[in-house]
PDB file of N, CA and C in Angstrom:
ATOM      1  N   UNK A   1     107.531  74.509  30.191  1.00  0.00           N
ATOM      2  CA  UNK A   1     107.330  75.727  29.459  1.00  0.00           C
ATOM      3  C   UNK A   1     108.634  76.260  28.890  1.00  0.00           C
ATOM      4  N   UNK A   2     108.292  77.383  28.545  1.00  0.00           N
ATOM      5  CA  UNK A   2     109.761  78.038  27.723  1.00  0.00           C
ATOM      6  C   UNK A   2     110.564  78.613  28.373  1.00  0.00           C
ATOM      7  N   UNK A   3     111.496  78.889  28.061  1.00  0.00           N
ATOM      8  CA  UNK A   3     112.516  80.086  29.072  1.00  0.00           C
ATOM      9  C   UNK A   3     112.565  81.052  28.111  1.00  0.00           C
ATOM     10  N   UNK A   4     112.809  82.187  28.881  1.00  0.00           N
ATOM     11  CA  UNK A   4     112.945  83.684  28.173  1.00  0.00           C
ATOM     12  C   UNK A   4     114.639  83.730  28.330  1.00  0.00           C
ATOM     13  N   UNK A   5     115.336  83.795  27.409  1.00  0.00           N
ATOM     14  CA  UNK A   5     116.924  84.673  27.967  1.00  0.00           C
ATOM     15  C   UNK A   5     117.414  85.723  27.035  1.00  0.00           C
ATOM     16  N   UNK A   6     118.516  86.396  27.471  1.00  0.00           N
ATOM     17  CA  UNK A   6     118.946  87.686  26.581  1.00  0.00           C
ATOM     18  C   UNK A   6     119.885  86.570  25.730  1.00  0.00           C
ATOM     19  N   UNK A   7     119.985  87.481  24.534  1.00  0.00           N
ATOM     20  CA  UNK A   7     121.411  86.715  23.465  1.00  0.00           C
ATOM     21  C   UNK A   7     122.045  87.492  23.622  1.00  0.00           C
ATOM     22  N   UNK A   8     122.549  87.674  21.881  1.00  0.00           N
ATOM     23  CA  UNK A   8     123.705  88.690  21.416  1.00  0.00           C
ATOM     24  C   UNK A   8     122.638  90.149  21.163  1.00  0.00           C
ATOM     25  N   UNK A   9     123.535  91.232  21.808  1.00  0.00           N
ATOM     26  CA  UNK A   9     122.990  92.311  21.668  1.00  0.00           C
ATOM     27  C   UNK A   9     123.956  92.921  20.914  1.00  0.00           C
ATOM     28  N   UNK A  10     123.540  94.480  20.325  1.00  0.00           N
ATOM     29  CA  UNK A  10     124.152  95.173  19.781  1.00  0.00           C
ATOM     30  C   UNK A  10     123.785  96.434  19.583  1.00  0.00           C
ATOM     31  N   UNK A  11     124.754  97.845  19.876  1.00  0.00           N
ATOM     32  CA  UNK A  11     124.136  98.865  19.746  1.00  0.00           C
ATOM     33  C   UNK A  11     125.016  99.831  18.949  1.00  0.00           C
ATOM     34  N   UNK A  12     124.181  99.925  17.852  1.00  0.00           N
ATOM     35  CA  UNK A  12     124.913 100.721  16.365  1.00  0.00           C
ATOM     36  C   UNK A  12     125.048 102.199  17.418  1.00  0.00           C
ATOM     37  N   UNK A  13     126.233 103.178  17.238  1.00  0.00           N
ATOM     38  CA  UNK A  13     126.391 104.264  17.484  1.00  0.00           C
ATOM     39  C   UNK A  13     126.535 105.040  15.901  1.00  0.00           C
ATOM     40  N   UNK A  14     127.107 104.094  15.089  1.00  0.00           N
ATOM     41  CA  UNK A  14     127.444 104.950  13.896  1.00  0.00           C
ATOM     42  C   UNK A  14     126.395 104.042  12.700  1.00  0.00           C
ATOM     43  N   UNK A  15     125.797 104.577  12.665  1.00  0.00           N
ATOM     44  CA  UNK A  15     124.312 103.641  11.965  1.00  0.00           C
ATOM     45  C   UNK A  15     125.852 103.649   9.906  1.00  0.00           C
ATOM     46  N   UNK A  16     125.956 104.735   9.662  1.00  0.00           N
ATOM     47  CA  UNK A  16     126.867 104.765   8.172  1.00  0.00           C
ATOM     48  C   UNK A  16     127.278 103.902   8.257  1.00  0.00           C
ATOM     49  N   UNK A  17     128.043 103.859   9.419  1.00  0.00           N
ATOM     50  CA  UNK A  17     129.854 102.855   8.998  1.00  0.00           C
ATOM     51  C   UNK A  17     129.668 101.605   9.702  1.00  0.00           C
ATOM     52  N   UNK A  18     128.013 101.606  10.199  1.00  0.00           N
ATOM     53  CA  UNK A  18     127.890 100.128  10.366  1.00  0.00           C
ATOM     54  C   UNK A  18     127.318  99.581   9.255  1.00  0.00           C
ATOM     55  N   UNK A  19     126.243 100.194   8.446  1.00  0.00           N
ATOM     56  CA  UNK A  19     125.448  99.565   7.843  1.00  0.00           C
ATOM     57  C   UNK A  19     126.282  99.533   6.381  1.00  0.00           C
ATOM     58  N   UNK A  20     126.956 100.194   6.151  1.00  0.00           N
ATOM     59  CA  UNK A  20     128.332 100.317   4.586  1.00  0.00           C
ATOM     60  C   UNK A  20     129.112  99.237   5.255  1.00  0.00           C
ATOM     61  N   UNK A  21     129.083  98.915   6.165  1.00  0.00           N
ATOM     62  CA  UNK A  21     130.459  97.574   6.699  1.00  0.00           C
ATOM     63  C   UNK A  21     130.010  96.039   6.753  1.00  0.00           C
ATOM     64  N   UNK A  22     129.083  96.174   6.624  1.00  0.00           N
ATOM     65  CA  UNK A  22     128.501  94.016   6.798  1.00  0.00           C
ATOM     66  C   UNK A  22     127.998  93.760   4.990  1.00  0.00           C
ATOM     67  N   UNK A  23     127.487  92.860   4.879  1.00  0.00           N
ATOM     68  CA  UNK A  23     127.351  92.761   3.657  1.00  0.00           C
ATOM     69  C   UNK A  23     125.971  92.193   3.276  1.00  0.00           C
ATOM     70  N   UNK A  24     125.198  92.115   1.983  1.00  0.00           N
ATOM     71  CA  UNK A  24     123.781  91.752   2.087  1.00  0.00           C
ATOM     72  C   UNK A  24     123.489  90.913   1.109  1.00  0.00           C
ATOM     73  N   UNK A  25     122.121  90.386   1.107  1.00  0.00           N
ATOM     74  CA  UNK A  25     122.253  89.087   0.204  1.00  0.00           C
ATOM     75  C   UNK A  25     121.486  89.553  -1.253  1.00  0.00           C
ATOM     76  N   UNK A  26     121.198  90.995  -1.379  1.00  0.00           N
ATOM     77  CA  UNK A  26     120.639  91.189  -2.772  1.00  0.00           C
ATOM     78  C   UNK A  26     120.707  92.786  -2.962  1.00  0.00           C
ATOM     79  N   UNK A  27     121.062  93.042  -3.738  1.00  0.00           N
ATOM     80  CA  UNK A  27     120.873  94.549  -4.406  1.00  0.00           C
ATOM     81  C   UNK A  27     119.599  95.191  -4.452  1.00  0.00           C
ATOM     82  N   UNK A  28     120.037  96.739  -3.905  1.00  0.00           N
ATOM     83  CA  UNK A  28     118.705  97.372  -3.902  1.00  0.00           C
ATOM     84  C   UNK A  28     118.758  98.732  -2.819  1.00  0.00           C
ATOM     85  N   UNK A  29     118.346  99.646  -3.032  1.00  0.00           N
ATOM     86  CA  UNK A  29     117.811 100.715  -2.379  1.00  0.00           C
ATOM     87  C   UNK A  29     117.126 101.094  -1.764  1.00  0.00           C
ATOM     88  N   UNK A  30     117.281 101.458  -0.496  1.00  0.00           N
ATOM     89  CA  UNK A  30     116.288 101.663   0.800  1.00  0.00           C
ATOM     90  C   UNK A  30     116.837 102.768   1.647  1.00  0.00           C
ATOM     91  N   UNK A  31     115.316 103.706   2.162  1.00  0.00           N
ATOM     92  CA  UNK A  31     115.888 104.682   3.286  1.00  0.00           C
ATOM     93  C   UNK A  31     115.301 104.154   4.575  1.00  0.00           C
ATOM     94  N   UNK A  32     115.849 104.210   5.052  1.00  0.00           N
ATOM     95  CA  UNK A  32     115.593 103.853   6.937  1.00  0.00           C
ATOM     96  C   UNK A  32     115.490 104.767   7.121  1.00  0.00           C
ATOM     97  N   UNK A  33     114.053 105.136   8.090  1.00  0.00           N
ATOM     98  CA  UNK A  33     114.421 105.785   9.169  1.00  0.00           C
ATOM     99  C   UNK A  33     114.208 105.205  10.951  1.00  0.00           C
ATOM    100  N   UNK A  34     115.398 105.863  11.226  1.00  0.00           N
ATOM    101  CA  UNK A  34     115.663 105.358  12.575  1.00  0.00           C
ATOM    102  C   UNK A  34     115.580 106.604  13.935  1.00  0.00           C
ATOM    103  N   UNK A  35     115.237 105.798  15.075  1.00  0.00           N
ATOM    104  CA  UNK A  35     114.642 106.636  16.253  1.00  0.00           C
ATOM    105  C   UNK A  35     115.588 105.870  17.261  1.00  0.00           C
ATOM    106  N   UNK A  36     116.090 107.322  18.243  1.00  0.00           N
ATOM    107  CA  UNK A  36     116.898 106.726  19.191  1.00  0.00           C
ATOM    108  C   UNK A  36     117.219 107.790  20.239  1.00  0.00           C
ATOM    109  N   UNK A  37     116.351 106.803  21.302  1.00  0.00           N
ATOM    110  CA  UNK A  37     115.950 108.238  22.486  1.00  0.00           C
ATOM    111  C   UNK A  37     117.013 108.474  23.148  1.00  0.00           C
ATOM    112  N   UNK A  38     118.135 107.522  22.741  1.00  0.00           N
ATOM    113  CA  UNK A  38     119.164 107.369  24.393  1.00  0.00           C
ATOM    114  C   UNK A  38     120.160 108.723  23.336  1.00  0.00           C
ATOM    115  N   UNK A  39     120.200 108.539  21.990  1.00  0.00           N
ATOM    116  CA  UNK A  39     121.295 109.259  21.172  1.00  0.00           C
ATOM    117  C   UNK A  39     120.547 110.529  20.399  1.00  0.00           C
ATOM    118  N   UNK A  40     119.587 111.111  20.663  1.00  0.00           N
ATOM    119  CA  UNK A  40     118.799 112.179  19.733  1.00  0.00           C
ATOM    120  C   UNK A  40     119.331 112.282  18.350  1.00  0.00           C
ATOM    121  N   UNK A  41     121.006 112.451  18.379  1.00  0.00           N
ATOM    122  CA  UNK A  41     121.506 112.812  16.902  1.00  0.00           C
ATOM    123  C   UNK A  41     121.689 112.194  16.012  1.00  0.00           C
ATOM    124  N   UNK A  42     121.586 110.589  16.801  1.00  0.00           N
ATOM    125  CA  UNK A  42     121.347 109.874  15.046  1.00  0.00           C
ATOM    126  C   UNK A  42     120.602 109.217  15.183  1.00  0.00           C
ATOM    127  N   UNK A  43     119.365 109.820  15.829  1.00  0.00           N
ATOM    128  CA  UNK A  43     118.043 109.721  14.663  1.00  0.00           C
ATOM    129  C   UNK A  43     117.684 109.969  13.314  1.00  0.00           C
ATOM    130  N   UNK A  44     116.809 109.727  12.496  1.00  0.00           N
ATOM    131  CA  UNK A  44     116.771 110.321  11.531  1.00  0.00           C
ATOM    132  C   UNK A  44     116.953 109.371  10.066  1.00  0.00           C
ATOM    133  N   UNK A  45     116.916 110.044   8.550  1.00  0.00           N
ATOM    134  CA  UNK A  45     116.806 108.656   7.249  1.00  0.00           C
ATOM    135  C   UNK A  45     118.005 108.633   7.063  1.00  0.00           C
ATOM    136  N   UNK A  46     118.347 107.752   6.547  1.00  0.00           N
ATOM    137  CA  UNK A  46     119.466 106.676   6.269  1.00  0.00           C
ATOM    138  C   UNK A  46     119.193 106.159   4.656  1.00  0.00           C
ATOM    139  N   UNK A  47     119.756 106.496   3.434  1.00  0.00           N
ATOM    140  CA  UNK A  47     119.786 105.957   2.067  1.00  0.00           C
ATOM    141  C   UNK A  47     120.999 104.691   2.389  1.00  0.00           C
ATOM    142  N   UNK A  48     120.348 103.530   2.206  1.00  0.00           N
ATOM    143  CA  UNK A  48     121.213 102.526   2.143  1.00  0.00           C
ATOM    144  C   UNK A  48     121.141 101.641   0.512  1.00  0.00           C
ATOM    145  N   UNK A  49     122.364 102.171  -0.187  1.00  0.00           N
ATOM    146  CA  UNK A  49     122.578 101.282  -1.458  1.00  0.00           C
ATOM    147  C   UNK A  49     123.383 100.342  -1.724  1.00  0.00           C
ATOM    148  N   UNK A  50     122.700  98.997  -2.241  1.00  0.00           N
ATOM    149  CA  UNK A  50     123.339  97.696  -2.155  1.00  0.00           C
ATOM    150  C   UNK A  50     123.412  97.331  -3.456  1.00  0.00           C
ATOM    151  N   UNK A  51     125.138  96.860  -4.026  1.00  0.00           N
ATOM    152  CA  UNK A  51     125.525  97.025  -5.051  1.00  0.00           C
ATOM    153  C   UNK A  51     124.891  95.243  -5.635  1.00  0.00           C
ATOM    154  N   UNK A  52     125.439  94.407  -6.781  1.00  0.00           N
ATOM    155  CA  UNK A  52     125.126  93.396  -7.260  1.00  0.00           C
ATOM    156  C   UNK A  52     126.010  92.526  -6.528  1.00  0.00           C
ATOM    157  N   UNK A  53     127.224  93.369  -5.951  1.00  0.00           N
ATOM    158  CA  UNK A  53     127.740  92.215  -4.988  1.00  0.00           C
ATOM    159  C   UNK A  53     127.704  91.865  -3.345  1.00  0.00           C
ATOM    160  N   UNK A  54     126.931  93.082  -2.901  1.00  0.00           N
ATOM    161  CA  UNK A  54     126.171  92.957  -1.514  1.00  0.00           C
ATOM    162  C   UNK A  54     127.208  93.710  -0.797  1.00  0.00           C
ATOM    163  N   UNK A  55     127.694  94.465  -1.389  1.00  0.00           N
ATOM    164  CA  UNK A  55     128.482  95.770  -0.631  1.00  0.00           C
ATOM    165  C   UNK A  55     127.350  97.132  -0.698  1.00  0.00           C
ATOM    166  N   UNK A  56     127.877  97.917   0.069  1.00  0.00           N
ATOM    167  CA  UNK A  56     126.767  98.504   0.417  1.00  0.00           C
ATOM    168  C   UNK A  56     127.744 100.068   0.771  1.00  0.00           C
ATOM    169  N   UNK A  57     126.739 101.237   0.262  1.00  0.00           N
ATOM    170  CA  UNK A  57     127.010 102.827   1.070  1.00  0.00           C
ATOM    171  C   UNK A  57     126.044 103.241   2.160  1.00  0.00           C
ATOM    172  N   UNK A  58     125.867 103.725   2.694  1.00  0.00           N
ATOM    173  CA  UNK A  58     124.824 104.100   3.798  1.00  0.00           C
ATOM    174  C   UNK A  58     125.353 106.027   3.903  1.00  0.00           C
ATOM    175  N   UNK A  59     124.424 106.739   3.893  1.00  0.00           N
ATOM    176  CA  UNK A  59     124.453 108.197   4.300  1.00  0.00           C
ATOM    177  C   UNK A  59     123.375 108.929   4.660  1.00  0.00           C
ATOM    178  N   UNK A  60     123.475 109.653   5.014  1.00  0.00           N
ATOM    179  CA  UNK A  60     122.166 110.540   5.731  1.00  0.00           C
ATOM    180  C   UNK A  60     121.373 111.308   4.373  1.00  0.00           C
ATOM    181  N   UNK A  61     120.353 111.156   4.793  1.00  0.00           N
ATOM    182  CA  UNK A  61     119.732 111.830   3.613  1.00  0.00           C
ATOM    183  C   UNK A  61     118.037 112.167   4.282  1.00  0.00           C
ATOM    184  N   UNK A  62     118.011 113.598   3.579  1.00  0.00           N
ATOM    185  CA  UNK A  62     116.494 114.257   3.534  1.00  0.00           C
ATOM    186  C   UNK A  62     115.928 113.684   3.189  1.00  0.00           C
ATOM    187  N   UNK A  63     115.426 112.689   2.140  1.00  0.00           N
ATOM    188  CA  UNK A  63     114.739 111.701   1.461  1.00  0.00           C
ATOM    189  C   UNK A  63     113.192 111.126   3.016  1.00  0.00           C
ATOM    190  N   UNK A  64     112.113 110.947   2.848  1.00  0.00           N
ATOM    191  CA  UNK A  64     111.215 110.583   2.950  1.00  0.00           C
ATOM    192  C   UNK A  64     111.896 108.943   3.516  1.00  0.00           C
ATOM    193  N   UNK A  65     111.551 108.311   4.870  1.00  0.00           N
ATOM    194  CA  UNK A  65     112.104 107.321   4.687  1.00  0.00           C
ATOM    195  C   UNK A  65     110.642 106.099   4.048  1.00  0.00           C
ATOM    196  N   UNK A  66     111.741 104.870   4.050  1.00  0.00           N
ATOM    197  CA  UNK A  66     110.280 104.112   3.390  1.00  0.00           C
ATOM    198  C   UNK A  66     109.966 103.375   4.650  1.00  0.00           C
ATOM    199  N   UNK A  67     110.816 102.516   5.561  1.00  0.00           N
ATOM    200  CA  UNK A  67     110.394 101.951   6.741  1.00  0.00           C
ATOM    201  C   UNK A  67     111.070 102.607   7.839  1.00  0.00           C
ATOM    202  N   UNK A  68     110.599 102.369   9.425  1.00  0.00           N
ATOM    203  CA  UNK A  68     110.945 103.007  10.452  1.00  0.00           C
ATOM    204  C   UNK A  68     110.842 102.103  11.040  1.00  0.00           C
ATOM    205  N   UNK A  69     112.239 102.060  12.446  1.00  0.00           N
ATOM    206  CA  UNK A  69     112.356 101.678  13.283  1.00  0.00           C
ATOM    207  C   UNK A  69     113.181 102.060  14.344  1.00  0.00           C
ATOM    208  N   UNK A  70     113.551 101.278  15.710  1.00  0.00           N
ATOM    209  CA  UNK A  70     114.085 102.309  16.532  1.00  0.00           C
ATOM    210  C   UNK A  70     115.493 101.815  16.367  1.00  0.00           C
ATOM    211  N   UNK A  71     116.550 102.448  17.420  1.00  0.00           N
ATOM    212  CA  UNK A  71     118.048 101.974  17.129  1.00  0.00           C
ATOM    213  C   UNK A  71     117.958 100.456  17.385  1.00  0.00           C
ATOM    214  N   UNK A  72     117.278 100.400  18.626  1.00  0.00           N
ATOM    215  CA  UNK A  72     117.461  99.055  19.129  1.00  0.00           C
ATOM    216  C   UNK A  72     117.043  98.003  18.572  1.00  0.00           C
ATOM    217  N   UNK A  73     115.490  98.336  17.953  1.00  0.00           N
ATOM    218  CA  UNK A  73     115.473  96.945  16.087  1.00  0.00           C
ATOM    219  C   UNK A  73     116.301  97.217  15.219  1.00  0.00           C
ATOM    220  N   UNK A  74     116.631  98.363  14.901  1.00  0.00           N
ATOM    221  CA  UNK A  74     117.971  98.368  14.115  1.00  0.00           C
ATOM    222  C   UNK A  74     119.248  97.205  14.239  1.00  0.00           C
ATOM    223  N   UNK A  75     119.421  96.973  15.430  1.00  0.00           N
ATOM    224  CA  UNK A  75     120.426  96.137  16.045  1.00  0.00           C
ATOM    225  C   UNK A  75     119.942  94.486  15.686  1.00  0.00           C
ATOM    226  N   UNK A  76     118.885  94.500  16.216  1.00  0.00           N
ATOM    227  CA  UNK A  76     118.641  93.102  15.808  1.00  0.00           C
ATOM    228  C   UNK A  76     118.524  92.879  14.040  1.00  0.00           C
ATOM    229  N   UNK A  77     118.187  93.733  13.222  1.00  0.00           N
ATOM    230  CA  UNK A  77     118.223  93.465  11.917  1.00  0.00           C
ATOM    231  C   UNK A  77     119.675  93.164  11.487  1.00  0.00           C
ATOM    232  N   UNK A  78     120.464  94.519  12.186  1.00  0.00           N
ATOM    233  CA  UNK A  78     121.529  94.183  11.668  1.00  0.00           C
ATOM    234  C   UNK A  78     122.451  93.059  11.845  1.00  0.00           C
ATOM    235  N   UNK A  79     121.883  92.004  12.728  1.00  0.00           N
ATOM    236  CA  UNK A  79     122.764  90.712  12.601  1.00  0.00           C
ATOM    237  C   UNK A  79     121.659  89.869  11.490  1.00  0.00           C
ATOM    238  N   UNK A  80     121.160  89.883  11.123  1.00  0.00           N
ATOM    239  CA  UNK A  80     120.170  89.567  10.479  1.00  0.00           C
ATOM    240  C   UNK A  80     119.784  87.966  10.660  1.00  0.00           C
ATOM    241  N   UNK A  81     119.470  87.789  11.735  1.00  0.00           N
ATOM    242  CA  UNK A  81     119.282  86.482  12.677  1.00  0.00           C
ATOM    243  C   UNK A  81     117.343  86.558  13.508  1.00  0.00           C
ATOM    244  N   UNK A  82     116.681  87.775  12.328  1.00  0.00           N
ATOM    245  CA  UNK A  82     115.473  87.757  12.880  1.00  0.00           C
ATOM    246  C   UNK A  82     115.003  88.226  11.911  1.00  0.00           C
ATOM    247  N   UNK A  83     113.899  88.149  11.128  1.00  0.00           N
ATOM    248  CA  UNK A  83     113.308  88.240   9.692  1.00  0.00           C
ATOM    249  C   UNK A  83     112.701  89.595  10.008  1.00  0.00           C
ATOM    250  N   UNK A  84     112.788  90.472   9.255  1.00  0.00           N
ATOM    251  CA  UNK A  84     112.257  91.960   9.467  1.00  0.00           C
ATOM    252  C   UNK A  84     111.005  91.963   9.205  1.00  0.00           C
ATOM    253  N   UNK A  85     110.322  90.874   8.478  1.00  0.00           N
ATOM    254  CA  UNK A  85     108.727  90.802   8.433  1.00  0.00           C
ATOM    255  C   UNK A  85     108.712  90.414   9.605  1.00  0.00           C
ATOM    256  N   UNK A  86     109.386  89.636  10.748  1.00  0.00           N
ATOM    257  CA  UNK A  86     108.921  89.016  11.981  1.00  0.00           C
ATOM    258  C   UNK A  86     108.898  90.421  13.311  1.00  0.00           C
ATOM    259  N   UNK A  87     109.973  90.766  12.936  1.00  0.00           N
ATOM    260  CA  UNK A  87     109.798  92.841  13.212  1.00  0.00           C
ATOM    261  C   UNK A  87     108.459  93.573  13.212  1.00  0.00           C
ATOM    262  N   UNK A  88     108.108  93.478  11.915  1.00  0.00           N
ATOM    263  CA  UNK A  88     107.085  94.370  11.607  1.00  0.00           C
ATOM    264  C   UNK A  88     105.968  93.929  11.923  1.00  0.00           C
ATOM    265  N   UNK A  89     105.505  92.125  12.097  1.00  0.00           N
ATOM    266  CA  UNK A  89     104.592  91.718  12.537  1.00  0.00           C
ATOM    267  C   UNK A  89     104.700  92.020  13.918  1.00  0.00           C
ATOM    268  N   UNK A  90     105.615  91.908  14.436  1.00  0.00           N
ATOM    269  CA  UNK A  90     105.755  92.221  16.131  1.00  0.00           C
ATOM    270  C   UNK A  90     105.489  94.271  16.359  1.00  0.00           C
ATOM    271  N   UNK A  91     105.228  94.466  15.340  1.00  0.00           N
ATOM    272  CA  UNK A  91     105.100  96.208  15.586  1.00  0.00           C
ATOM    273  C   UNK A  91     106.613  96.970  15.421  1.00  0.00           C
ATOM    274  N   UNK A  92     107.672  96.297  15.137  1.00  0.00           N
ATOM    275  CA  UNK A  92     109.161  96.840  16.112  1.00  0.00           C
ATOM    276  C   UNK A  92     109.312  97.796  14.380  1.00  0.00           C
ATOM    277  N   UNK A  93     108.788  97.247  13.281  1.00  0.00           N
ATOM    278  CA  UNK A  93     109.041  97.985  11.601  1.00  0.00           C
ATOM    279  C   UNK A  93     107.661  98.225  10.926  1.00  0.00           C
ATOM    280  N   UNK A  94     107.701  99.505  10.947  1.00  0.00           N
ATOM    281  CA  UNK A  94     106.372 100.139  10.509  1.00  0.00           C
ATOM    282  C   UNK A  94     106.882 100.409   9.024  1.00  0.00           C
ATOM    283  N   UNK A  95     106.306 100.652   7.954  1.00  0.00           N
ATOM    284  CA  UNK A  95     106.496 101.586   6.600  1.00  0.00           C
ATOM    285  C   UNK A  95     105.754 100.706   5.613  1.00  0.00           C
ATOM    286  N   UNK A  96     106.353 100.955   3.961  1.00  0.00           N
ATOM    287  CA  UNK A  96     105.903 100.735   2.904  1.00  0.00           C
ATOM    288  C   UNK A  96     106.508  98.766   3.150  1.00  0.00           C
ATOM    289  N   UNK A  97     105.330  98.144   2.485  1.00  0.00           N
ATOM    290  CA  UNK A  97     105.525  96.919   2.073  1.00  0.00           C
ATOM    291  C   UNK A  97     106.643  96.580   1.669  1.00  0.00           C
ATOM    292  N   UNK A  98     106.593  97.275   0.076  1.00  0.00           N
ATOM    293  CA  UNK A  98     108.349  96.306  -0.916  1.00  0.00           C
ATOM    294  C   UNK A  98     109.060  96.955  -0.016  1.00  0.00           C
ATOM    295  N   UNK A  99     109.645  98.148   0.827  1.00  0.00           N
ATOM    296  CA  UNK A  99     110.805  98.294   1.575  1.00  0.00           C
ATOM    297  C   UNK A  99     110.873  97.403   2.381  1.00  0.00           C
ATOM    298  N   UNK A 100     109.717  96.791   3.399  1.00  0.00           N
ATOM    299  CA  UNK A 100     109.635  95.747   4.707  1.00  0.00           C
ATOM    300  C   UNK A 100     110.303  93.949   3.420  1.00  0.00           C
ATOM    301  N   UNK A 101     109.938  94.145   2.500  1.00  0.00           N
ATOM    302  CA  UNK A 101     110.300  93.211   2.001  1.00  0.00           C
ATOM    303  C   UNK A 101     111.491  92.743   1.483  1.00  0.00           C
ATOM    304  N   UNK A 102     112.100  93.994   0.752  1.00  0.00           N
ATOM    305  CA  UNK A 102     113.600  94.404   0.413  1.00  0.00           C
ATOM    306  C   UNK A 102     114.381  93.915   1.595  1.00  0.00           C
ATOM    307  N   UNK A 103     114.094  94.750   2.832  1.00  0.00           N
ATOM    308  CA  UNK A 103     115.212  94.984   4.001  1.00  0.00           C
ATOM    309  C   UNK A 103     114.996  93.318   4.333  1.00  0.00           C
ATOM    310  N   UNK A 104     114.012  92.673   4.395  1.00  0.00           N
ATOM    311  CA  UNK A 104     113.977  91.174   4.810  1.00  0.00           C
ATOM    312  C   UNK A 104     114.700  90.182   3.970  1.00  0.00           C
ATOM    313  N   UNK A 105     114.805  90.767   2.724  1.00  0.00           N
ATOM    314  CA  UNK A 105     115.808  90.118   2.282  1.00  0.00           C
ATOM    315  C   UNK A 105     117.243  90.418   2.090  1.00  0.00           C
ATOM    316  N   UNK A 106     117.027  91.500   2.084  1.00  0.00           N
ATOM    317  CA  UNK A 106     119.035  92.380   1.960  1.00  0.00           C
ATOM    318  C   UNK A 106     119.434  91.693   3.473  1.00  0.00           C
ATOM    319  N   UNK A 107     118.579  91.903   4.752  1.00  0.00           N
ATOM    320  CA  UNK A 107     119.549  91.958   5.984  1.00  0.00           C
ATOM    321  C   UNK A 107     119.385  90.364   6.495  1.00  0.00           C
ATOM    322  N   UNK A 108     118.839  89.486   5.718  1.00  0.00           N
ATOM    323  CA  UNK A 108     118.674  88.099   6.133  1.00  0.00           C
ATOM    324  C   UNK A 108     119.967  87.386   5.457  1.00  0.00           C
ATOM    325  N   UNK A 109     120.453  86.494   6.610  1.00  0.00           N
ATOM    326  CA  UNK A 109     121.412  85.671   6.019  1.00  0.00           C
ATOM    327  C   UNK A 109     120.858  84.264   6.653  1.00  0.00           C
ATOM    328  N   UNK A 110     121.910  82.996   5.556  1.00  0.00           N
ATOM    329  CA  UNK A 110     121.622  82.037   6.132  1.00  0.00           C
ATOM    330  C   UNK A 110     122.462  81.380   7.345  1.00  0.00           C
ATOM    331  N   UNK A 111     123.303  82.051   7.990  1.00  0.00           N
ATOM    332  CA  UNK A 111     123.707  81.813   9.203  1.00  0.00           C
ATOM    333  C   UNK A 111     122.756  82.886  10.073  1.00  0.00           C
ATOM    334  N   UNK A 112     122.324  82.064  11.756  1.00  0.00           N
ATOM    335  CA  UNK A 112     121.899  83.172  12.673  1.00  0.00           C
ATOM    336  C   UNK A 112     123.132  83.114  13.104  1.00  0.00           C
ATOM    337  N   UNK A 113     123.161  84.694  13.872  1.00  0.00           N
ATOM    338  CA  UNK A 113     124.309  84.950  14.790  1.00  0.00           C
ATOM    339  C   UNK A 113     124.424  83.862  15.961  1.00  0.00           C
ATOM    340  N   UNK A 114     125.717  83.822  16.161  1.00  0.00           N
ATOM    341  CA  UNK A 114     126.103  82.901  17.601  1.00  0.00           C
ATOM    342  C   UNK A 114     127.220  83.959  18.269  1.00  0.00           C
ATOM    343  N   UNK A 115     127.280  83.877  19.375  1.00  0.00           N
ATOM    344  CA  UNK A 115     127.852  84.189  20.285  1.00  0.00           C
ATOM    345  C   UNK A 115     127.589  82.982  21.873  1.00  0.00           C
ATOM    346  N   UNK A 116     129.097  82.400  21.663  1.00  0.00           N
ATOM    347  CA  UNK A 116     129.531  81.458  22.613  1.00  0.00           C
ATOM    348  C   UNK A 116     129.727  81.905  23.912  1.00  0.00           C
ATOM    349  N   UNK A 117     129.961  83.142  24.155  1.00  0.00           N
ATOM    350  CA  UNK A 117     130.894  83.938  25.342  1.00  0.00           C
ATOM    351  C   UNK A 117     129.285  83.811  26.240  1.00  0.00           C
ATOM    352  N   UNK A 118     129.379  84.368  27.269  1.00  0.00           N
ATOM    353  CA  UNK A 118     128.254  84.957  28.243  1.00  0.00           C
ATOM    354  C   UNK A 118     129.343  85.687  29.255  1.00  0.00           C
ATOM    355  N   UNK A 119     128.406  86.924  28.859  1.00  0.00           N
ATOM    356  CA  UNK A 119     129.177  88.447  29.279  1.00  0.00           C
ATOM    357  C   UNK A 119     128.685  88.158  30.634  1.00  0.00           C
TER     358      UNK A 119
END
């Protein structure tokens, strides 16, 4: 049978200056919103704009978000080593379609993360 094990984890504290800092594979505009019981204060939408060269701003914004998820799928998107449709089929990304589709392609790369170490 299979084995279950933990990988690489990750836990955004500064959702901005993480998500303006990695880079993405297509241009385009999206608000997140994100839920996070352990941090109450940065919960909340997120305008993330991705230029033609896959640089990116991220800021807080009133805006209506288009998809939702919690910090902790946040984390796994953001290595983008797990398809955000595979998210949303698993329940972890609820919202509008083209956003679930956008973010699956902005936060997908063709390397998965590796991490050699074991903490």
């Amino acid at each position: 049978g299979q084995r279950r094990t933990d990988g690489l984890w990750v836990r955004i504290l500064d959702v901005e200056k993480a998500l303006a800092g990695r880079a993405y594979r297509v241009p385009g505009s999206l608000v997140l919103g994100v839920e996070d019981d352990f941090r109450p204060e940065t919960s909340g939408a997120y305008r993330l704009e991705i230029d033609q060269s896959g640089a990116a701003t991220c800021s807080r914004t009133d805006d209506a978000a288009q998809i939702f998820m919690s910090m902790e799928t946040l984390g796994s998107v953001y290595f983008g080593g797990i398809p955000v449709h595979a998210l949303a089929n698993a329940g972890l990304v609820s919202g509008d379609r083209a956003a679930i589709d956008l973010a699956d392609l902005a936060f997908g790369w063709g390397v998965s993360p590796f991490c050699p170490e074991i903490f």
